[in-house]
Protein backbone atom coordinates (compact mmCIF):
# COMPACT_ATOMS: atom_id res chain seq x y z
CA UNK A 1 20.28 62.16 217.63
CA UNK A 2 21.92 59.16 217.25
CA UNK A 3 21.12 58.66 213.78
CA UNK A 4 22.63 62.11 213.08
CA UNK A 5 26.21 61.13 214.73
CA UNK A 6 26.04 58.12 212.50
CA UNK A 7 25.35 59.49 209.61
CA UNK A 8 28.12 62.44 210.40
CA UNK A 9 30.21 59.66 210.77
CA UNK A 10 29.92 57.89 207.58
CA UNK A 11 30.18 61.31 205.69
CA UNK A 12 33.44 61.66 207.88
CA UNK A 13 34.67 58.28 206.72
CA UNK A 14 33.41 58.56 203.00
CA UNK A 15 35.82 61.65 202.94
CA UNK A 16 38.54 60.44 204.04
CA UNK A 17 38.85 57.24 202.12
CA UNK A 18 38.00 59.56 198.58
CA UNK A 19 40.97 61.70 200.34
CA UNK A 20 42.80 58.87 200.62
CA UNK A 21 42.03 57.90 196.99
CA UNK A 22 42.78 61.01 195.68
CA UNK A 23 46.53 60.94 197.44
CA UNK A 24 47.00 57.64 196.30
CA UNK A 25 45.97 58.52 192.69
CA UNK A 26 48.90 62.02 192.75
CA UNK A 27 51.50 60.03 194.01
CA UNK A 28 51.02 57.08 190.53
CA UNK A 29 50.34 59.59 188.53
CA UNK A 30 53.79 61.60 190.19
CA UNK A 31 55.49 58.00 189.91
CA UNK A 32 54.06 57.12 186.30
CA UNK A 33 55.35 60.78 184.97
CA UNK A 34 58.76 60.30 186.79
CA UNK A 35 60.27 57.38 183.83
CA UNK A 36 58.17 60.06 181.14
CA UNK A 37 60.83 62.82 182.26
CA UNK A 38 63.29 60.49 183.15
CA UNK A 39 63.02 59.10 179.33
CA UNK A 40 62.99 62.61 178.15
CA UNK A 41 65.46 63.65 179.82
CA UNK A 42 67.90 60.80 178.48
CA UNK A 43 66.57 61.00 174.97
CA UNK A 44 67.65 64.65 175.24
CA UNK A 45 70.72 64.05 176.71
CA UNK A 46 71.34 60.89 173.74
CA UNK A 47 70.26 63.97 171.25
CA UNK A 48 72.68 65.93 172.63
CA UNK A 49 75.48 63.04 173.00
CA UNK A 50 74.65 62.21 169.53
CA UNK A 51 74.73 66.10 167.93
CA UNK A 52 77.95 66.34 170.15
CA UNK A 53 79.19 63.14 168.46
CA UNK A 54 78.19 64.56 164.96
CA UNK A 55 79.71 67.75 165.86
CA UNK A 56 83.28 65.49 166.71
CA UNK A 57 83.14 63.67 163.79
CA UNK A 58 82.27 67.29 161.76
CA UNK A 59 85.18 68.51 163.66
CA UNK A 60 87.66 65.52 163.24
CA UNK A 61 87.14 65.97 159.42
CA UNK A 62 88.83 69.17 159.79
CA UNK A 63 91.88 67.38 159.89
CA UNK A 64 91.65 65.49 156.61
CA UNK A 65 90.76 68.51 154.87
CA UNK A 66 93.84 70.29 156.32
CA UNK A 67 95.72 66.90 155.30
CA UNK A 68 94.26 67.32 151.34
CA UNK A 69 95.33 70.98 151.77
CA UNK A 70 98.72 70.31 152.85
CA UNK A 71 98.93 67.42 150.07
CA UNK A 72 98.11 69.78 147.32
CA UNK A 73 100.40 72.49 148.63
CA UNK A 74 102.68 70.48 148.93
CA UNK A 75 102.29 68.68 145.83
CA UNK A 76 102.01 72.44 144.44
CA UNK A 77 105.61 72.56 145.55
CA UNK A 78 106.85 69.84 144.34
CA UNK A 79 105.61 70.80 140.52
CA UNK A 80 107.00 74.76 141.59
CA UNK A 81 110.48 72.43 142.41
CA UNK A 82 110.31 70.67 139.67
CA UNK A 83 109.66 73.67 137.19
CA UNK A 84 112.24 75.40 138.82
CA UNK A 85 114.88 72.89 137.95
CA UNK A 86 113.66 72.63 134.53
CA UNK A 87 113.95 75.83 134.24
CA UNK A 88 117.22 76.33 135.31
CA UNK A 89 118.14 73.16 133.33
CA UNK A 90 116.90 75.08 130.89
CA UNK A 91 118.80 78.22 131.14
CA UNK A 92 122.04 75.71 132.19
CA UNK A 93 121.68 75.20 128.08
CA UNK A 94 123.05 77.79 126.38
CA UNK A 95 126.12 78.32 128.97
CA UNK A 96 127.30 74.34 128.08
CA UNK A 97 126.42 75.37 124.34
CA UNK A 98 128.74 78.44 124.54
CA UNK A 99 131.75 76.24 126.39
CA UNK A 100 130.87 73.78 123.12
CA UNK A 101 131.22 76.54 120.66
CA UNK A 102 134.10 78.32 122.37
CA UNK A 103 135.60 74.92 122.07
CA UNK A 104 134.68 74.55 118.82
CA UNK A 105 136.12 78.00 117.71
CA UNK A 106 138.90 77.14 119.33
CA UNK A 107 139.49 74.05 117.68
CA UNK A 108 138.95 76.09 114.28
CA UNK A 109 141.76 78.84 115.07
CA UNK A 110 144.30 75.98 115.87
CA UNK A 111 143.02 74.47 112.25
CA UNK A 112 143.85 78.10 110.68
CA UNK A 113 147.29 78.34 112.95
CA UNK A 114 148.81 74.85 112.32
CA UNK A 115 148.27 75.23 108.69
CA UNK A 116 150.29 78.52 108.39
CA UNK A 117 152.82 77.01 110.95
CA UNK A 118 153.03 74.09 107.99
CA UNK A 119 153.54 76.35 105.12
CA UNK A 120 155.24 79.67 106.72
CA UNK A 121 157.04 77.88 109.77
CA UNK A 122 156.81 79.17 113.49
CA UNK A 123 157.69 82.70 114.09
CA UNK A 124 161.38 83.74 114.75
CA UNK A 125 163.47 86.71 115.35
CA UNK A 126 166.68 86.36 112.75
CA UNK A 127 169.18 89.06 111.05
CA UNK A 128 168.77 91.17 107.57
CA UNK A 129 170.88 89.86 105.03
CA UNK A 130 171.17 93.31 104.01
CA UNK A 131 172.16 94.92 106.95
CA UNK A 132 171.96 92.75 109.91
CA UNK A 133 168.73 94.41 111.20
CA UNK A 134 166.68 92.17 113.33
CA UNK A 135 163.58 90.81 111.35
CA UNK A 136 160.89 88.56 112.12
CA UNK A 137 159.88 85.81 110.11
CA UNK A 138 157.12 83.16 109.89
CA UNK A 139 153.97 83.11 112.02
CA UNK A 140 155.34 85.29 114.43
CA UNK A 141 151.88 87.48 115.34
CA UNK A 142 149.05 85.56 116.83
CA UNK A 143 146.37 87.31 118.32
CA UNK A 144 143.00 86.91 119.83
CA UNK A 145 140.93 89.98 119.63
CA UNK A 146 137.05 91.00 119.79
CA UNK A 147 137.36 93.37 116.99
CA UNK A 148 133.97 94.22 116.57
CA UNK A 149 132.45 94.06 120.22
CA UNK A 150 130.22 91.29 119.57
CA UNK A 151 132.01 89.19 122.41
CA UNK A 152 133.37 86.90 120.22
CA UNK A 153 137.11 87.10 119.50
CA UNK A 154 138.51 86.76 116.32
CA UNK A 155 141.57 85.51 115.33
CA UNK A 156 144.83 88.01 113.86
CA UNK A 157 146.98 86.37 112.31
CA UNK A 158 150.62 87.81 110.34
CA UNK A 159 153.17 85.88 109.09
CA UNK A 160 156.39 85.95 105.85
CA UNK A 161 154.81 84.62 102.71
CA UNK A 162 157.38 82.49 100.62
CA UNK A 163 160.79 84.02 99.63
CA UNK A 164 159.91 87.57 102.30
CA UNK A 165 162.72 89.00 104.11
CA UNK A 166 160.49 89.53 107.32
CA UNK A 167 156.53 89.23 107.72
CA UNK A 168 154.78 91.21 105.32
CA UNK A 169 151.12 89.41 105.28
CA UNK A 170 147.71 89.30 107.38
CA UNK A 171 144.80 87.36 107.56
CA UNK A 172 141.76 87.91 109.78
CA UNK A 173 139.43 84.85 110.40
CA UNK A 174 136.05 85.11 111.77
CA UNK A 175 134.33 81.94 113.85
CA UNK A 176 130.91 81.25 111.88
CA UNK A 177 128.81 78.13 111.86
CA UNK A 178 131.88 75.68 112.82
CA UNK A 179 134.21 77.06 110.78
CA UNK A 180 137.04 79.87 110.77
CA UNK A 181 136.07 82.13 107.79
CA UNK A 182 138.78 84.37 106.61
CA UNK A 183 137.47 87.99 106.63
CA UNK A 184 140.64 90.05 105.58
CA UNK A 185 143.79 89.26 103.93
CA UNK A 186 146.05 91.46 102.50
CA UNK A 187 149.97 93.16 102.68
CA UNK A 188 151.35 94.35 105.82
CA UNK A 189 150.80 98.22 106.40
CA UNK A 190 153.89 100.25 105.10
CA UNK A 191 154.77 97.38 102.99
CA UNK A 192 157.14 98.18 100.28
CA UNK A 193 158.04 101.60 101.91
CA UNK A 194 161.30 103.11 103.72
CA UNK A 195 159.51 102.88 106.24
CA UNK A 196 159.80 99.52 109.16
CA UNK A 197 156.55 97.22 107.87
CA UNK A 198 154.23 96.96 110.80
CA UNK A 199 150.72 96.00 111.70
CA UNK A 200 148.80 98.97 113.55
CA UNK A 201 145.92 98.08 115.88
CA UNK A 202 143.53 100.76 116.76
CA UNK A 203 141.59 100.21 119.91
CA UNK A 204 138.71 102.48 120.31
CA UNK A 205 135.54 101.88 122.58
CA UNK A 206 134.09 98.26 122.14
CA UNK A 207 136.44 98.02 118.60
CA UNK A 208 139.44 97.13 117.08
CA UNK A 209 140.83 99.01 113.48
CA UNK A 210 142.93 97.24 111.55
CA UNK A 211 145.28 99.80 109.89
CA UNK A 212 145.73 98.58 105.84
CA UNK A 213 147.91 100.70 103.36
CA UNK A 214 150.66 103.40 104.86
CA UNK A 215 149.61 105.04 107.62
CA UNK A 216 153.13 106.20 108.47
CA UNK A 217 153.27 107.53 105.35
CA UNK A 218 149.68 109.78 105.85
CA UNK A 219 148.08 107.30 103.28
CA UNK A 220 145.28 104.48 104.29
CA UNK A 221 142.55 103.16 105.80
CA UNK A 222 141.12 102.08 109.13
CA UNK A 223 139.18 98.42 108.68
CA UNK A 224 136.36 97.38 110.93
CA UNK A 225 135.33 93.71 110.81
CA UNK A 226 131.75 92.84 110.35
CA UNK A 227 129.82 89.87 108.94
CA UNK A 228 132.44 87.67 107.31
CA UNK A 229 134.25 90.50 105.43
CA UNK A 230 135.46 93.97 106.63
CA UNK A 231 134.39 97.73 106.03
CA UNK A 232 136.17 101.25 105.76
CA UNK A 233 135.49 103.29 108.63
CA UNK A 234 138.29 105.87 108.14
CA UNK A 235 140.22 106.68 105.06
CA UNK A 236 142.74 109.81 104.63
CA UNK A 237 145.39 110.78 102.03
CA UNK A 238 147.82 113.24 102.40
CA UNK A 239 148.90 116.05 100.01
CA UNK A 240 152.17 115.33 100.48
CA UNK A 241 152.09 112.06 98.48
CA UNK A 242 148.71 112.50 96.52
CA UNK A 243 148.83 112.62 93.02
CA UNK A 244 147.23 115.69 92.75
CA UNK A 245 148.47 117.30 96.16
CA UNK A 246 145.15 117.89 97.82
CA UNK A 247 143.99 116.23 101.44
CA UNK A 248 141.25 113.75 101.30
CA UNK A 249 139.00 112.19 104.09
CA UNK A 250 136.68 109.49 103.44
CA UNK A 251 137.41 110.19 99.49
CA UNK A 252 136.12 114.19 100.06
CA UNK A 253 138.98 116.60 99.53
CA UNK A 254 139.81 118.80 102.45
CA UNK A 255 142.02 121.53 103.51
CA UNK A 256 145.30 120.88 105.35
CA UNK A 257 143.89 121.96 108.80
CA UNK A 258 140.95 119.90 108.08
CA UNK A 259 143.01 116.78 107.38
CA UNK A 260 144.92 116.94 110.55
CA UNK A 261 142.12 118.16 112.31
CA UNK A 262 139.66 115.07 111.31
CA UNK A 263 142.79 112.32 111.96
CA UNK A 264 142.98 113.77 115.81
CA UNK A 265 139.56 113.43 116.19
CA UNK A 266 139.21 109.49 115.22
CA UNK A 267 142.23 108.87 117.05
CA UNK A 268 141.10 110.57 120.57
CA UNK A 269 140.83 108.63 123.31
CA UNK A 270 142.13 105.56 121.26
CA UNK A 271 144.99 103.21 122.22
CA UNK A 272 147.21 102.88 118.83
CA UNK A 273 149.78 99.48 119.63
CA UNK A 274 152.31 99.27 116.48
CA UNK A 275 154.14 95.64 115.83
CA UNK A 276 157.58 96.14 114.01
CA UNK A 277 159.21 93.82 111.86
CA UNK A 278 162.59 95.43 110.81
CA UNK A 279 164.94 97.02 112.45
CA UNK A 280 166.55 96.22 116.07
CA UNK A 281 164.63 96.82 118.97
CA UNK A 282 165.13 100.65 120.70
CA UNK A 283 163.16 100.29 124.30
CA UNK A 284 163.26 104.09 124.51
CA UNK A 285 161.35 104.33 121.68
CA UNK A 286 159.39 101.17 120.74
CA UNK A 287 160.72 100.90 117.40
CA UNK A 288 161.99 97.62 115.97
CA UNK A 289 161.13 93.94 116.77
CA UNK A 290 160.35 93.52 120.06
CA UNK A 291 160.56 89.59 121.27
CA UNK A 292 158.22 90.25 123.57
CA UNK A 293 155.52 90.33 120.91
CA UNK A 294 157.03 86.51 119.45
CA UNK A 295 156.41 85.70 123.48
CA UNK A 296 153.15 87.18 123.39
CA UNK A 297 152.28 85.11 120.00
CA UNK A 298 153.28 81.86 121.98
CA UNK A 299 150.99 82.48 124.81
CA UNK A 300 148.25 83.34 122.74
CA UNK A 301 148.59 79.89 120.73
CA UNK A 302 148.81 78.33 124.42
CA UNK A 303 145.34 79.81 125.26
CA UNK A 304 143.94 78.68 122.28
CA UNK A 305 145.37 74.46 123.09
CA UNK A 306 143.72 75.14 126.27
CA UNK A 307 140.35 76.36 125.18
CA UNK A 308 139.95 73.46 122.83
């Protein structure tokens, strides 16, 4: 009996010290897995630090490419600045090339006007030796006029020739490459008649018609200036002082009724201004020589000192 209490004993002791063991071998192996997480669990949080640092630096690069961005726009808008004002230092051009020319024309028309001045003398407003009838005499008509709506203005010009009672001449000069070109010379309208010699300006849309032979006396021709010279736009000769008694229009004979007929149509809706050079000055009618118009010739020689 005893022997069985002993041995029940021993077994008792045997399993507690393998229990023992046992409890003894969870808790290292529990302690011995604790720095294995631990070691995990900071070389997941180092991944982590390290993908967030990646992900800061990714991010903070961001920046500089916004910086590159804003250094090509803006370098993109510096060039757009730049070819802006090149551009509009290049459209500036031709405006200070037209001041230079206008200057330049300018210049040439004071050539032309000081020249006539030195061989005619200024214009003046004197008496017939005939009949003391106011005449006017020497440059006395200076006029700037576009006269074939190209915008540029060419220069009128009527003055007494040697040894002329009153003006009975006129020149128009055209500005081309530097240089006033005459484009017209020739008598005074109604020259030589019994009628007052005049110059007749026709101004009709964007043009000017320079009356030439005696269109007071239902005889001449309406001149348009073009390219250095002048053309016939309008030509009519009355029966009453043809040769032959018929009516002609541009050279092809018409009736009476046609005649007048075709001469009210080129003058509607036109402005007619006459200059007179004999005869004393009615205000009720217009006829005679106005000083106004000598006035009007020194302004326009003003303008032209100014514009040089």
């Amino acid at each position: 009996m005893k022997k069985i209490l002993t041995w029940v004993c021993i077994m008792v002791l045997a399993v507690s010290l393998a229990g023992c063991q046992f409890f003894e071998q969870e808790s290292s192996q529990q302690e011995s897995s604790a720095p294995e997480e631990s070691s995990a669990v900071e070389e997941s949080a180092a991944a982590n630090s390290s993908q967030e640092e990646s992900s800061v630096l990714e991010d903070s690069s961001v920046p500089e490419e916004s910086d590159s961005s804003t250094v090509e726009e803006s370098s993109e808008a510096e060039d757009s600045q730049v070819e802006e004002e090149s551009s509009f230092a290049e459209e500036s051009v031709p405006e200070e090339n037209s001041t230079f020319e206008e200057s330049s024309m300018m210049q040439a028309y004071m050539d032309v006007i000081e020249s006539l001045i030195e061989q005619y003398g200024e214009g003046a407003i004197g008496s017939s030796g005939l009949d003391g009838q106011s005449v006017m005499t020497g440059l006395g008509i200076v006029r700037l006029l576009d006269m074939n709506g190209d915008d540029i203005q060419e220069l009128y010009c009527a003055f007494s020739r040697e040894n002329a009672a009153f003006i009975d001449y006129q020149q128009v000069y055209q500005y081309q490459n530097g240089e006033a070109v005459l484009a017209f010379e020739g008598s005074i309208s109604n020259n030589g008649t019994d009628v007052s010699p005049m110059t007749e300006l026709i101004y009709k849309g964007e043009d000017v018609y320079l009356a030439d032979g005696r269109p007071l006396s239902l005889e001449g021709q309406y001149l348009r200036v073009t390219e250095g010279s002048t053309e016939v736009v309008f030509h009519f000769e009355s029966g009453y002082i043809s040769d032959d008694e018929k009516f002609y229009i541009n050279d092809e004979e018409v009736t009476e009724e046609e005649y007048q007929a075709a001469i009210s149509t080129f003058l509607e809706d036109a402005t007619v201004v006459d200059i007179w050079y004999y005869g004393d000055y009615n205000a009720d009618t217009g006829f005679g020589v106005d000083p106004m118009n000598l006035q009007r010739t020194q302004d326009v020689i003003a303008e032209i000192q100014a514009g040089i």
